[in-house]
C-alpha atoms as a PDB file:
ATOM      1  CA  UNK A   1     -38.440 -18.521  56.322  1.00  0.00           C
ATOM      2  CA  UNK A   2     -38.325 -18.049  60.114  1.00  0.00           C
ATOM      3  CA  UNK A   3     -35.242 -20.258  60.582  1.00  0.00           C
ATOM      4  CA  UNK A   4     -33.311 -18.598  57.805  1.00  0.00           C
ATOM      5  CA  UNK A   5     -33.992 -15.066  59.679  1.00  0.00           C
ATOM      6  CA  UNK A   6     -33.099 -16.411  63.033  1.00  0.00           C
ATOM      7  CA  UNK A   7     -29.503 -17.432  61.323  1.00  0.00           C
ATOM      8  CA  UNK A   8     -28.832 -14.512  59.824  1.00  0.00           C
ATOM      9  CA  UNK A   9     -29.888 -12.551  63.410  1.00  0.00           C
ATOM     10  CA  UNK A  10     -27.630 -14.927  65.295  1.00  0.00           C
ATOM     11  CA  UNK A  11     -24.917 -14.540  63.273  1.00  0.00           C
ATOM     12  CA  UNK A  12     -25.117 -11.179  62.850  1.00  0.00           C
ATOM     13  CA  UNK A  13     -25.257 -10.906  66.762  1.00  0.00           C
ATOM     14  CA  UNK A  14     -22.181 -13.453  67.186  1.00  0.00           C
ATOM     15  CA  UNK A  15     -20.033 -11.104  64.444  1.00  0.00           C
ATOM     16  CA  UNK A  16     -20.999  -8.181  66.625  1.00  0.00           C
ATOM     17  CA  UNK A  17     -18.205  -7.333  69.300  1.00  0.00           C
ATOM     18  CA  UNK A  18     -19.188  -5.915  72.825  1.00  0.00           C
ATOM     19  CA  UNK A  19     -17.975  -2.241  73.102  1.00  0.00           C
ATOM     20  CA  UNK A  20     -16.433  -3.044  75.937  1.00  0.00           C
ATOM     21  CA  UNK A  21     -14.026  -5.536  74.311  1.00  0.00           C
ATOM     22  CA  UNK A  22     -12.852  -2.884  71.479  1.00  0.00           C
ATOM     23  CA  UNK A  23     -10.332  -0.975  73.548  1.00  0.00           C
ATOM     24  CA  UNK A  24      -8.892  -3.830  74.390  1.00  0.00           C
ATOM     25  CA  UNK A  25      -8.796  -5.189  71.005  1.00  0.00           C
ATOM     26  CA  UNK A  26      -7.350  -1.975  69.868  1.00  0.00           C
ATOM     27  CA  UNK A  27      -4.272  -1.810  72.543  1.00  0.00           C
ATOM     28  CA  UNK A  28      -3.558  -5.591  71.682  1.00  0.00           C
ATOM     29  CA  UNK A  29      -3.371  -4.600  68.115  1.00  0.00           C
ATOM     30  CA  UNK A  30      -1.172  -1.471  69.193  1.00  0.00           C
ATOM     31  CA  UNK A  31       1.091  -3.632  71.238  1.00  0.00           C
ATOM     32  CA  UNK A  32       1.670  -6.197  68.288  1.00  0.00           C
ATOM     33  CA  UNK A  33       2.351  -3.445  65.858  1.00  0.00           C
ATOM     34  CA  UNK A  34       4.940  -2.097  68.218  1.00  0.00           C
ATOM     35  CA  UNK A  35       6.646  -5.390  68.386  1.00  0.00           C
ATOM     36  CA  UNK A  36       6.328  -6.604  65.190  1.00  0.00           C
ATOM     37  CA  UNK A  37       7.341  -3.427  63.391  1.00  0.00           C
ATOM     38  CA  UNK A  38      11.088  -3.504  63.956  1.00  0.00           C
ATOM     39  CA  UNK A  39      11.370  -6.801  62.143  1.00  0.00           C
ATOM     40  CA  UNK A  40       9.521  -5.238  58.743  1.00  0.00           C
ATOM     41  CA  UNK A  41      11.921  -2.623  59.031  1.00  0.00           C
END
């Protein structure tokens, strides 16, 4: 029973992103839009 909560806690905590790594996360995915959206026209 104890194991089975200690997964789910660990991989809940490795799904979880640092708040510091979401801005850059979101400026990668704003950079990639901008260059991929020419080419879908």
């Amino acid at each position: 029973m104890d194991s089975n909560i200690k997964r789910a806690t660990h991989s809940v905590r490795d799904y979880m992103v640092p708040p510091v790594i979401l801005p850059v996360i979101f400026v990668v995915a704003v950079a990639v839009w901008v260059i991929i959206k020419p080419y879908l026209g």
